[in-house]
N, C-alpha and C. Protein backbone atom coordinates (compact mmCIF):
# COMPACT_ATOMS: atom_id res chain seq x y z
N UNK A 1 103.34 131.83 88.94
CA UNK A 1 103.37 133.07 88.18
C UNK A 1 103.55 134.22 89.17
N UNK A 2 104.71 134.66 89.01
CA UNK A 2 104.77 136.14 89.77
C UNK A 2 103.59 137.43 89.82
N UNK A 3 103.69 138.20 90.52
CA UNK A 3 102.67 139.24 90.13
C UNK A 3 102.89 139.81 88.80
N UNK A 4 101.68 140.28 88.68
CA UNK A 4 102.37 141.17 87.10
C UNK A 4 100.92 142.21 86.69
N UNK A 5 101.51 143.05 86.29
CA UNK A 5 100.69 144.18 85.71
C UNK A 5 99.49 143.89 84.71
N UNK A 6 98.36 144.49 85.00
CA UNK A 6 97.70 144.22 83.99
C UNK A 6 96.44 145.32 84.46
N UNK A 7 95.66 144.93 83.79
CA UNK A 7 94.23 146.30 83.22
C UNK A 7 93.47 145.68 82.63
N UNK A 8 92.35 145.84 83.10
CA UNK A 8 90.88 145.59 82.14
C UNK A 8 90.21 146.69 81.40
N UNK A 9 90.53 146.82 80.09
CA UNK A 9 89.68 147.71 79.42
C UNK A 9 88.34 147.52 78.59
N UNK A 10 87.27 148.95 79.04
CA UNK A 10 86.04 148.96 77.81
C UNK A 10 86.51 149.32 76.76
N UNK A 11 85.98 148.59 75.58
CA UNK A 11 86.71 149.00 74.25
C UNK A 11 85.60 149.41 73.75
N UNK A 12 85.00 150.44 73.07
CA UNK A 12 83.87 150.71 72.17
C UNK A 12 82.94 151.37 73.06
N UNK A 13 83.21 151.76 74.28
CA UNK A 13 82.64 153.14 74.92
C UNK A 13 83.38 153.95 76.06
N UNK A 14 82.84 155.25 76.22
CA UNK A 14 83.30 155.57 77.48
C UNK A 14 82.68 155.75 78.31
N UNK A 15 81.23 155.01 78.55
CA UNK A 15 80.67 154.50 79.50
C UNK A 15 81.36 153.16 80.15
N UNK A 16 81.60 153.58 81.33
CA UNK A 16 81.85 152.04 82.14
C UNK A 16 80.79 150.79 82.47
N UNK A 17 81.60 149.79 81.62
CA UNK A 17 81.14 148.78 81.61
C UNK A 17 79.70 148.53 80.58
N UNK A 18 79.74 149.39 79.91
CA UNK A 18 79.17 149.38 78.72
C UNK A 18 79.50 148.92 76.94
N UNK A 19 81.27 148.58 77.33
CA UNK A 19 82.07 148.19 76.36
C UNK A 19 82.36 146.96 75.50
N UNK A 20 83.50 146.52 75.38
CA UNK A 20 83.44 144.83 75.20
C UNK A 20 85.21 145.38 75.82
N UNK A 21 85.00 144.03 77.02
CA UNK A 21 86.12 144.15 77.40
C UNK A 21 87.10 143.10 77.50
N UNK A 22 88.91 143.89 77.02
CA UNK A 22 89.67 142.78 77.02
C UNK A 22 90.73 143.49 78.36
N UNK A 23 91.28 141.94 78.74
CA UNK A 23 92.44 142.12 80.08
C UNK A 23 93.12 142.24 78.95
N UNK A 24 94.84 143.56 79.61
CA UNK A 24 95.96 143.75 78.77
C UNK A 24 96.87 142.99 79.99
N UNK A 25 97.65 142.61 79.97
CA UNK A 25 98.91 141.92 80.19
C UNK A 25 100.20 142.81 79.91
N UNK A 26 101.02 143.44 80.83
CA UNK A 26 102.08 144.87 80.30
C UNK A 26 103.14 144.02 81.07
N UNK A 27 104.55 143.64 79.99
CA UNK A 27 105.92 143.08 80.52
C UNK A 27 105.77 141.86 80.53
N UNK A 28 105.11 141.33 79.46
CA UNK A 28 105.04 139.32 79.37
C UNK A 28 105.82 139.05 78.66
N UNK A 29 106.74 139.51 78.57
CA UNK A 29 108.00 138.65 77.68
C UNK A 29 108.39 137.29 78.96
N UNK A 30 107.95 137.40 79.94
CA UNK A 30 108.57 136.25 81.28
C UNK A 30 107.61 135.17 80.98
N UNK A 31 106.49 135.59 80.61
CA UNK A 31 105.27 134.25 80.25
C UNK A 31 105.44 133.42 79.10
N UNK A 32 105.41 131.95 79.39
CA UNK A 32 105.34 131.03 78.17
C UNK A 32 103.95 130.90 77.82
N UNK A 33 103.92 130.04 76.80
CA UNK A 33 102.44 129.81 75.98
C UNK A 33 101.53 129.68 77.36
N UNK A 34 101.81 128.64 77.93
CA UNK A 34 101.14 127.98 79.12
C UNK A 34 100.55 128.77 79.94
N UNK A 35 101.35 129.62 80.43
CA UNK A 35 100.94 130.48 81.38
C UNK A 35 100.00 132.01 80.62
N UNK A 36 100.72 132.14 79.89
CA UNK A 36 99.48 133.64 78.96
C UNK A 36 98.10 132.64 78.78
N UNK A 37 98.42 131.26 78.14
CA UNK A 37 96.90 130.47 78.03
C UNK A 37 96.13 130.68 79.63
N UNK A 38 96.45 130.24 80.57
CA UNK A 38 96.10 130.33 81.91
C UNK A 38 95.51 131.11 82.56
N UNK A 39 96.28 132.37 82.24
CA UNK A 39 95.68 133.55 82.46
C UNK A 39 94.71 133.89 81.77
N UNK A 40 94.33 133.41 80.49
CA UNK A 40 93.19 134.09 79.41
C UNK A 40 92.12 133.62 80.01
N UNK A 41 92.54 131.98 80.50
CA UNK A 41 90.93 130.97 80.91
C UNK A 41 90.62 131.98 82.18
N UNK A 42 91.55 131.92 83.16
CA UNK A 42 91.05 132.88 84.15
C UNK A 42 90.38 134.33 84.19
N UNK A 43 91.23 134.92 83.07
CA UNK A 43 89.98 136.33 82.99
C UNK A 43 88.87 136.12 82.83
N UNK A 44 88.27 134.92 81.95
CA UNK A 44 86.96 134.18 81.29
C UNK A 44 86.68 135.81 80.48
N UNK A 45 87.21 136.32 79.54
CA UNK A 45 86.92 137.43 79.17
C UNK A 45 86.86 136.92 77.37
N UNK A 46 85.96 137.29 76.56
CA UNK A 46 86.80 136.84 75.17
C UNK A 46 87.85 136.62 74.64
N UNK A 47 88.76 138.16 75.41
CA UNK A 47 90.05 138.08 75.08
C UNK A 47 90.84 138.51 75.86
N UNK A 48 92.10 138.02 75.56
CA UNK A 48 93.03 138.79 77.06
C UNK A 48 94.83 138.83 76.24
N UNK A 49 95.02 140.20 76.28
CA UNK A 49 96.40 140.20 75.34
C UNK A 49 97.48 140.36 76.82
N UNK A 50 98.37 139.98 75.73
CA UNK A 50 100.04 140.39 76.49
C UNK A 50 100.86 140.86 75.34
N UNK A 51 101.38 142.07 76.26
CA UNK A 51 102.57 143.16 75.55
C UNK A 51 103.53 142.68 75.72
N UNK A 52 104.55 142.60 74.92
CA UNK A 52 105.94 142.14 75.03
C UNK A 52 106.62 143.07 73.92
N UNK A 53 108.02 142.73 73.92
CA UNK A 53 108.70 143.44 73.29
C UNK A 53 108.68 143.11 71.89
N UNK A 54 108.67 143.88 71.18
CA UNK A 54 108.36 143.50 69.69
C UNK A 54 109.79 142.82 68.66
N UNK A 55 109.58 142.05 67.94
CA UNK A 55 110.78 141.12 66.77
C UNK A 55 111.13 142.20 66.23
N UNK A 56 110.53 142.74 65.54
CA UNK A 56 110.41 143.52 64.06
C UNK A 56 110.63 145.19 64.90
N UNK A 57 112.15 145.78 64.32
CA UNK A 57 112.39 147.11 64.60
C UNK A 57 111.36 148.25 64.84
N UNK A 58 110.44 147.46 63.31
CA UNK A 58 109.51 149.05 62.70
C UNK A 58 108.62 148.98 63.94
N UNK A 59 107.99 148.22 65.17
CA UNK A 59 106.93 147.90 65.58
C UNK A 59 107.57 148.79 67.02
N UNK A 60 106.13 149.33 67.56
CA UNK A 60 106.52 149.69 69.11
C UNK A 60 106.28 148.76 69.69
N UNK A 61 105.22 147.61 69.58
CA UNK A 61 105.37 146.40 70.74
C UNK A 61 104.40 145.35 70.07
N UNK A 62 104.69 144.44 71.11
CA UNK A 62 104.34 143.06 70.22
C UNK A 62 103.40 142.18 71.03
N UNK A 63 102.26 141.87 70.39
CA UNK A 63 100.89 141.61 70.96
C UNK A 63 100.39 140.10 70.89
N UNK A 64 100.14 139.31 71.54
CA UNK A 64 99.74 138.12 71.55
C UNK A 64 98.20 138.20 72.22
N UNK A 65 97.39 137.71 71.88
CA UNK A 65 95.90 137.50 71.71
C UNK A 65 95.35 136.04 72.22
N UNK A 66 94.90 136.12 73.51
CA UNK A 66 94.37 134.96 73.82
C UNK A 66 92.89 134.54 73.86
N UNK A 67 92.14 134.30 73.39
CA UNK A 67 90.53 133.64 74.07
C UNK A 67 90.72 132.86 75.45
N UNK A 68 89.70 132.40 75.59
CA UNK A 68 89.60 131.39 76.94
C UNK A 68 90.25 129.90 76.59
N UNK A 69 90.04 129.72 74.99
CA UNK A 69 90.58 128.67 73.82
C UNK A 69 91.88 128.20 73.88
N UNK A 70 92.45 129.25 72.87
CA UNK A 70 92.93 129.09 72.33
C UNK A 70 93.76 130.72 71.80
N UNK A 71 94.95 130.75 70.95
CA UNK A 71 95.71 132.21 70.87
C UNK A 71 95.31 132.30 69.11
N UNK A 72 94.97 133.71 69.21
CA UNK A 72 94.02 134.31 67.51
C UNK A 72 95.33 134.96 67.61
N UNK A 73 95.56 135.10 65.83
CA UNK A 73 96.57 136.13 65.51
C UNK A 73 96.60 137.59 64.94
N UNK A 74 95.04 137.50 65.17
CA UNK A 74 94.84 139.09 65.10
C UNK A 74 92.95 139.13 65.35
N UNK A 75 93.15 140.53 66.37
CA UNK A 75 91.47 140.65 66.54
C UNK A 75 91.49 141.86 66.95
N UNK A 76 90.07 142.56 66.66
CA UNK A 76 90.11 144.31 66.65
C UNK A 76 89.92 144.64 67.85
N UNK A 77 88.99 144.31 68.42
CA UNK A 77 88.77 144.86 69.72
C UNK A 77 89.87 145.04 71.04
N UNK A 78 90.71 143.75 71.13
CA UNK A 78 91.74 143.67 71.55
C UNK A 78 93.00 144.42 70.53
N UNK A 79 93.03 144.65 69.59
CA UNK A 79 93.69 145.96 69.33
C UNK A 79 93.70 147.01 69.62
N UNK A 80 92.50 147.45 69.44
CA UNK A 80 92.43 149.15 70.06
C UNK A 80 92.90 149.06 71.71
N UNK A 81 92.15 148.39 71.94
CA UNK A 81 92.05 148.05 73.42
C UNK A 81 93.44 148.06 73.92
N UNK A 82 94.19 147.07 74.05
CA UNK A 82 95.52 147.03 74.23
C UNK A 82 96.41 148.10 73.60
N UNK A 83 96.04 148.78 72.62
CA UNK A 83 96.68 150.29 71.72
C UNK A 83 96.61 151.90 73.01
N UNK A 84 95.28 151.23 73.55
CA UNK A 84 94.49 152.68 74.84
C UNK A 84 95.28 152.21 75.94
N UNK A 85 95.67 150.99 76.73
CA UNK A 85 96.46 150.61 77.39
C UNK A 85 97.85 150.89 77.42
N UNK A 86 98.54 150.94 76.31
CA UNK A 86 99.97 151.11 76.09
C UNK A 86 100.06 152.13 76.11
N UNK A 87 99.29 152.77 75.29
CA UNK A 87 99.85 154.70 75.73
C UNK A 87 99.39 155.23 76.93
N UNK A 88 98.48 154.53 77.73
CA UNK A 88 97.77 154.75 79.15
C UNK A 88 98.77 154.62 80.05
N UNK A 89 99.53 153.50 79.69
CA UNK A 89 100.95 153.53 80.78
C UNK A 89 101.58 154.08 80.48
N UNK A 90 102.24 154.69 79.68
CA UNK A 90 103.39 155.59 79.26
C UNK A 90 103.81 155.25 77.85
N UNK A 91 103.23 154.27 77.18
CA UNK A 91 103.99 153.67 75.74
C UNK A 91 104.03 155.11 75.11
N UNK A 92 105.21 155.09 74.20
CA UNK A 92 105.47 156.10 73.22
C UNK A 92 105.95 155.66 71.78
N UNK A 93 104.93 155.97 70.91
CA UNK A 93 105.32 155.56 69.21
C UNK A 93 106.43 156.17 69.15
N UNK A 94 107.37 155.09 68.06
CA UNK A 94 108.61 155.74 67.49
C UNK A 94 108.25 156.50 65.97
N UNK A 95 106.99 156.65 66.10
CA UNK A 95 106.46 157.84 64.58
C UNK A 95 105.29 158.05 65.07
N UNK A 96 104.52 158.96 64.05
CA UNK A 96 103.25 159.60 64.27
C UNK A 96 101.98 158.09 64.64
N UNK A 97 102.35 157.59 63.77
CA UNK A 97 101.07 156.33 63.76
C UNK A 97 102.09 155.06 64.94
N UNK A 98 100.93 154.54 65.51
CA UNK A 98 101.45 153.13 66.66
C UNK A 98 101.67 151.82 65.75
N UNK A 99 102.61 151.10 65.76
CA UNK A 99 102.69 150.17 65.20
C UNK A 99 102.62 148.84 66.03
N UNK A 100 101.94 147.94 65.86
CA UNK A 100 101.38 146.50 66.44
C UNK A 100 102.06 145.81 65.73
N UNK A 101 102.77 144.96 66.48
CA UNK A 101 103.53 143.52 65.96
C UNK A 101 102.29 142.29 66.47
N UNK A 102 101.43 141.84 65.51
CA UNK A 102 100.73 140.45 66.38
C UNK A 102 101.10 139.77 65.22
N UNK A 103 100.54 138.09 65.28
CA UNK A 103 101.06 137.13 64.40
C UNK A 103 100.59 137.25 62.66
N UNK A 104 99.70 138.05 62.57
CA UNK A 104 99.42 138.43 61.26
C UNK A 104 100.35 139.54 60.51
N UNK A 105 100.91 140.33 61.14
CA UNK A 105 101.81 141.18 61.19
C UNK A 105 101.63 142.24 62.06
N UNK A 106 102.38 143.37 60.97
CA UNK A 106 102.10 144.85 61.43
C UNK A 106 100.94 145.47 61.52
N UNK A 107 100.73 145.64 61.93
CA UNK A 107 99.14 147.16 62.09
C UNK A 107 99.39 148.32 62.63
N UNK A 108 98.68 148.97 61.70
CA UNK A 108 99.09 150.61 61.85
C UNK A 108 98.04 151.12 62.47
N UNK A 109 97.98 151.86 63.68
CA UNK A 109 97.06 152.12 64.52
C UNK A 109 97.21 154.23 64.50
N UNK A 110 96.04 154.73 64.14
CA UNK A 110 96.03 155.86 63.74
C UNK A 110 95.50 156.67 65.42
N UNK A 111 96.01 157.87 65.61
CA UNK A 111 95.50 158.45 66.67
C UNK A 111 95.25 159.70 66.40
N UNK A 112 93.64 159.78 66.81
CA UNK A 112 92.85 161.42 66.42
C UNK A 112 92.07 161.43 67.47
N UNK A 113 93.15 162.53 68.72
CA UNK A 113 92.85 162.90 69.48
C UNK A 113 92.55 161.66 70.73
N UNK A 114 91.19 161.65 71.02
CA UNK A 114 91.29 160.21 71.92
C UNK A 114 90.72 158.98 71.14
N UNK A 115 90.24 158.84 70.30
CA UNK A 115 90.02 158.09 69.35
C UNK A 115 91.31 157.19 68.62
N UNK A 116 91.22 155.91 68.47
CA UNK A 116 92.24 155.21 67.65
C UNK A 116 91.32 154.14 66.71
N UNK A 117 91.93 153.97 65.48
CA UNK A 117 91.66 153.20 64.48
C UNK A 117 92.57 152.32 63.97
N UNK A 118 91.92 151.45 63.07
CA UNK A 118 93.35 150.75 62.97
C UNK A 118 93.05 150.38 61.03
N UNK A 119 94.23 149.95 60.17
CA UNK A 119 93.79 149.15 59.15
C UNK A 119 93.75 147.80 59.24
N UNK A 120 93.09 147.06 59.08
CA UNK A 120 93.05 145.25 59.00
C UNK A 120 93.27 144.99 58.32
N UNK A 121 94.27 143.88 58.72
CA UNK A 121 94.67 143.08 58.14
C UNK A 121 94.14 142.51 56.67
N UNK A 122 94.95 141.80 56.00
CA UNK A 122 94.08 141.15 54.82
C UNK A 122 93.42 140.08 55.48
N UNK A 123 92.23 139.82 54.80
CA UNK A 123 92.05 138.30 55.01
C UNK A 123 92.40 136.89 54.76
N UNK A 124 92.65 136.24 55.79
CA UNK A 124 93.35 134.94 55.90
C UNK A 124 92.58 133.72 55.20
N UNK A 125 91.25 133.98 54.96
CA UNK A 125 90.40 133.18 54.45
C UNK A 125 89.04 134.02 54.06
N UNK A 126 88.47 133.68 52.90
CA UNK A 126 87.24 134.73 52.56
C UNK A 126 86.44 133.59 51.63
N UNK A 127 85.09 134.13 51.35
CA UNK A 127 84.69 133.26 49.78
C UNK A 127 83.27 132.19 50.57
N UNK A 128 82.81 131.68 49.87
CA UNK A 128 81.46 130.74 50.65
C UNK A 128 81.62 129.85 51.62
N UNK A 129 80.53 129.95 52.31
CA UNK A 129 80.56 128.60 53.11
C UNK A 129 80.08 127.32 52.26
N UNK A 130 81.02 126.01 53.17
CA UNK A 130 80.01 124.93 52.85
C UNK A 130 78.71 124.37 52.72
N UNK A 131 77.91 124.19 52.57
CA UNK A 131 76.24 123.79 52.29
C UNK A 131 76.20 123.38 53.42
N UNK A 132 77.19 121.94 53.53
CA UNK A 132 76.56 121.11 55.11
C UNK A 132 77.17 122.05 56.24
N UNK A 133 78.26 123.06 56.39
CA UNK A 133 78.36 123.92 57.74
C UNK A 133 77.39 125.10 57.36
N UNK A 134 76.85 125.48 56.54
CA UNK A 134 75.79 126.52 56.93
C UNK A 134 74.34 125.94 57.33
N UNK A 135 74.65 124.81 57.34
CA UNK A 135 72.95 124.38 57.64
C UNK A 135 73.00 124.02 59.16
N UNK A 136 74.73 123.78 59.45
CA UNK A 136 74.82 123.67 60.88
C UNK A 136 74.28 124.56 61.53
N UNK A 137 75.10 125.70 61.14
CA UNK A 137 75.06 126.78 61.58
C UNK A 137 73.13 127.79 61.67
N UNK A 138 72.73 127.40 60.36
CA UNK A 138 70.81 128.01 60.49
C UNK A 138 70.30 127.05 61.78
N UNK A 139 70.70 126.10 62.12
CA UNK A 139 70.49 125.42 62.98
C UNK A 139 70.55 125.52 64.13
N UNK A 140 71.74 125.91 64.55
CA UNK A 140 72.34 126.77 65.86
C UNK A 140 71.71 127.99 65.90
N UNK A 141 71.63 129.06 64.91
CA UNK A 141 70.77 130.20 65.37
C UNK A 141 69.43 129.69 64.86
N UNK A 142 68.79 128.99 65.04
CA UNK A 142 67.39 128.67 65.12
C UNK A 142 66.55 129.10 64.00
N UNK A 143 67.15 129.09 63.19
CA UNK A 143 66.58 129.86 62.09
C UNK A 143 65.58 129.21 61.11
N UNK A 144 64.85 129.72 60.40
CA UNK A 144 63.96 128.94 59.40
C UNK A 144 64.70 128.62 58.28
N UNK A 145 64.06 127.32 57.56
CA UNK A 145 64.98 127.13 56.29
C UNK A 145 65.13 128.52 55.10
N UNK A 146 65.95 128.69 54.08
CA UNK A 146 65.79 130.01 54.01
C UNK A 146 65.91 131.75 54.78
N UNK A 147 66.07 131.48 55.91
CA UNK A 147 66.41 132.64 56.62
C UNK A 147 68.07 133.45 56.16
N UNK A 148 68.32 132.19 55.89
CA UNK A 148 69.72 133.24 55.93
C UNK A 148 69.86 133.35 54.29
N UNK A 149 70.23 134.83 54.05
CA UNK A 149 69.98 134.83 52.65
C UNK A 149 71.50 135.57 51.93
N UNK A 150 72.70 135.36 52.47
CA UNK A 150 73.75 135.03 52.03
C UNK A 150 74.89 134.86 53.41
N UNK A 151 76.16 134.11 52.86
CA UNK A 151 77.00 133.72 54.41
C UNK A 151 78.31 134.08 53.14
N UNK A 152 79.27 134.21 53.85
CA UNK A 152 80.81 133.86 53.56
C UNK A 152 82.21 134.21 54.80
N UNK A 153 83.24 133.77 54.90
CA UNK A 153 83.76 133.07 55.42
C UNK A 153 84.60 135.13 55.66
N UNK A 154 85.04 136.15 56.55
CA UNK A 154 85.56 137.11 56.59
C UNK A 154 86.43 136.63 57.97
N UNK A 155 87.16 136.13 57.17
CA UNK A 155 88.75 135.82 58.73
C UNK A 155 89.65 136.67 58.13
N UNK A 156 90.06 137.25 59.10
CA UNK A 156 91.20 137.99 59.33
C UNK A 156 91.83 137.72 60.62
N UNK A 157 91.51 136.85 61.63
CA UNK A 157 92.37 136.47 62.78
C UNK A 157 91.50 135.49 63.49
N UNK A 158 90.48 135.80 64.32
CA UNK A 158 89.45 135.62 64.84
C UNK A 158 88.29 133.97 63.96
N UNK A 159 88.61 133.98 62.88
CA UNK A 159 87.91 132.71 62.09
C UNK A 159 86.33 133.47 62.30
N UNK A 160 85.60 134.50 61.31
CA UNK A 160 84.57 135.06 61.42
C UNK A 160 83.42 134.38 60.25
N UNK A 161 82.94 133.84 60.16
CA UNK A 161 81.59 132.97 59.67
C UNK A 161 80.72 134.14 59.72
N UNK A 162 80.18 134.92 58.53
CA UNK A 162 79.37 135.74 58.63
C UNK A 162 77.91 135.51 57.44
N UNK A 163 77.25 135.54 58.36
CA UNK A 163 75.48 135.42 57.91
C UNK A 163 74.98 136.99 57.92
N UNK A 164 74.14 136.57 56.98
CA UNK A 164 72.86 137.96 56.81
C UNK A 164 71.91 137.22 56.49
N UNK A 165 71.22 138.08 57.04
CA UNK A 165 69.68 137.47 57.39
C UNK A 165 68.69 138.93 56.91
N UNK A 166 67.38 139.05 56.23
CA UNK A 166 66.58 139.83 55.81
C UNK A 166 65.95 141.14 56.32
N UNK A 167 65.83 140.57 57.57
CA UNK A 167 65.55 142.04 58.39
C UNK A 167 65.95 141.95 59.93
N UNK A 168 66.40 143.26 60.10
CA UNK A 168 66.78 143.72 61.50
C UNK A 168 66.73 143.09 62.35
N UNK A 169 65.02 142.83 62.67
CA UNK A 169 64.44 142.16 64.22
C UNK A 169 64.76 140.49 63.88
N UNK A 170 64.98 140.09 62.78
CA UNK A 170 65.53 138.11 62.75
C UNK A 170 66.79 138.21 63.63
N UNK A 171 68.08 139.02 63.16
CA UNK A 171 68.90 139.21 64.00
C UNK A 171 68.68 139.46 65.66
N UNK A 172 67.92 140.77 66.06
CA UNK A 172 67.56 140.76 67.37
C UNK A 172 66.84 139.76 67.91
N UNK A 173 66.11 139.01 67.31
CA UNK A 173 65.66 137.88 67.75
C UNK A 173 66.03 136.42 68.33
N UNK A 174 67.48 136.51 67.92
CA UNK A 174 68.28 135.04 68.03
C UNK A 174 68.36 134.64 69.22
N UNK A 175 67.59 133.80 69.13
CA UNK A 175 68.57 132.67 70.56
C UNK A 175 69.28 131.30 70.09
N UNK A 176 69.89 131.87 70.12
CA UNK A 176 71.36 130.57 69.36
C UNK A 176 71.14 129.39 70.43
N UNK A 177 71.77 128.08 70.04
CA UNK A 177 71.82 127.32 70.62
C UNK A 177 73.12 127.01 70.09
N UNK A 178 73.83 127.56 71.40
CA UNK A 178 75.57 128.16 71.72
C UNK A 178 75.96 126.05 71.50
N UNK A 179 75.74 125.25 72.52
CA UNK A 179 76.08 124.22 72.26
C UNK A 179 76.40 123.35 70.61
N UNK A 180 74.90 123.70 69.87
CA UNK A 180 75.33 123.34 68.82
C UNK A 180 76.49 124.12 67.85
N UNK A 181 76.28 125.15 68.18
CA UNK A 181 77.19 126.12 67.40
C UNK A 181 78.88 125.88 67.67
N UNK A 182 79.02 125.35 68.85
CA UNK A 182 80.49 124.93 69.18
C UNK A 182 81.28 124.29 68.10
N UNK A 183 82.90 124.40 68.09
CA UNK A 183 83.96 123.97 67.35
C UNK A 183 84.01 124.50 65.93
N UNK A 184 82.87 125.74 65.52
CA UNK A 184 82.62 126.14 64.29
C UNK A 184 83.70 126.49 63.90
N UNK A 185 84.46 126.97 64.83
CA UNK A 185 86.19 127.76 64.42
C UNK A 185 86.78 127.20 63.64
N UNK A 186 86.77 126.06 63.84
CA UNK A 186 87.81 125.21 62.64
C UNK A 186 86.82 124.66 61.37
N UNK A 187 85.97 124.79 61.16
CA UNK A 187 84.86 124.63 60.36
C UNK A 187 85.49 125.00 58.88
């Protein structure tokens, strides 16, 4: 792999290193699957995008999304993130709002002032969990029977399994047992 441009950004503060941070990747149209995968394991970061030139006219550029995994076809943090990157180097929207080409589609990324937002996507999957994967899952976060007092399935790129639990401090309290919780993605 040749040299190549890239940036680590905090996304969700402007305290350093107080953020959640993704590596951007700027001019990967030269990288195959293999090598953007490669690079993601190596950042060991959640996520790690590459900019390339976008399919679709309407779009200023076109975003691929890696984990340490596996490639998501759409995730927020690495949106904005990679959105503060592109105009950080010089990117320039061809209209008022930034347009994102990733595998879910378009996203319209709004800019007020230094602040950016975005709309999400629809969801790719929504609606209950299974009985036997949520009991996996009370299991993995250590939870008492009954603790979790509703779940359903909010993917929009990322495969998001979302629990609520009764009060505040159950949440601050978790110590997951990350092992069992593994391969839930495809769950």
């Amino acid at each position: 792999m040749n040299s190549m441009s890239f940036k680590q950004v905090d996304v969700f503060s402007s305290t350093p290193l107080k953020g959640n941070p993704v590596a951007v990747v700027f001019d990967a149209d030269r990288l195959d699957d293999q090598q953007m995968a490669a690079f993601a394991s190596w950042t060991n970061l959640s996520e790690t995008t590459f900019i390339l030139q976008p399919r679709d006219p309407r779009a200023d550029y076109r975003l691929r999304i890696f984990s340490t995994l596996d490639e998501l076809p759409f995730a927020g943090h690495p949106t904005l993130g990679s959105c503060h990157a592109w105009l950080e180097s010089g990117g320039v929207p061809k209209g008022e709002d930034i347009i994102q080409e990733c595998e879910v589609g378009l996203i319209r990324i709004r800019r007020k002032e230094k602040q950016l937002a975005f709309l999400a996507p629809p969801l790719l999957r929504s609606g209950p969990v299974a009985a036997e994967l949520l009991e996996r899952v009370r299991l993995g976060l250590r939870l008492a029977p009954g603790a979790i007092v509703d779940a359903q399935w909010v993917d929009n790129g990322a495969g998001w399994l979302a629990v609520m639990l009764s009060k505040r401090q159950q949440v601050l309290d978790l110590k997951p047992d990350y092992p069992a919780l593994s391969g839930l993605a495809v769950g």
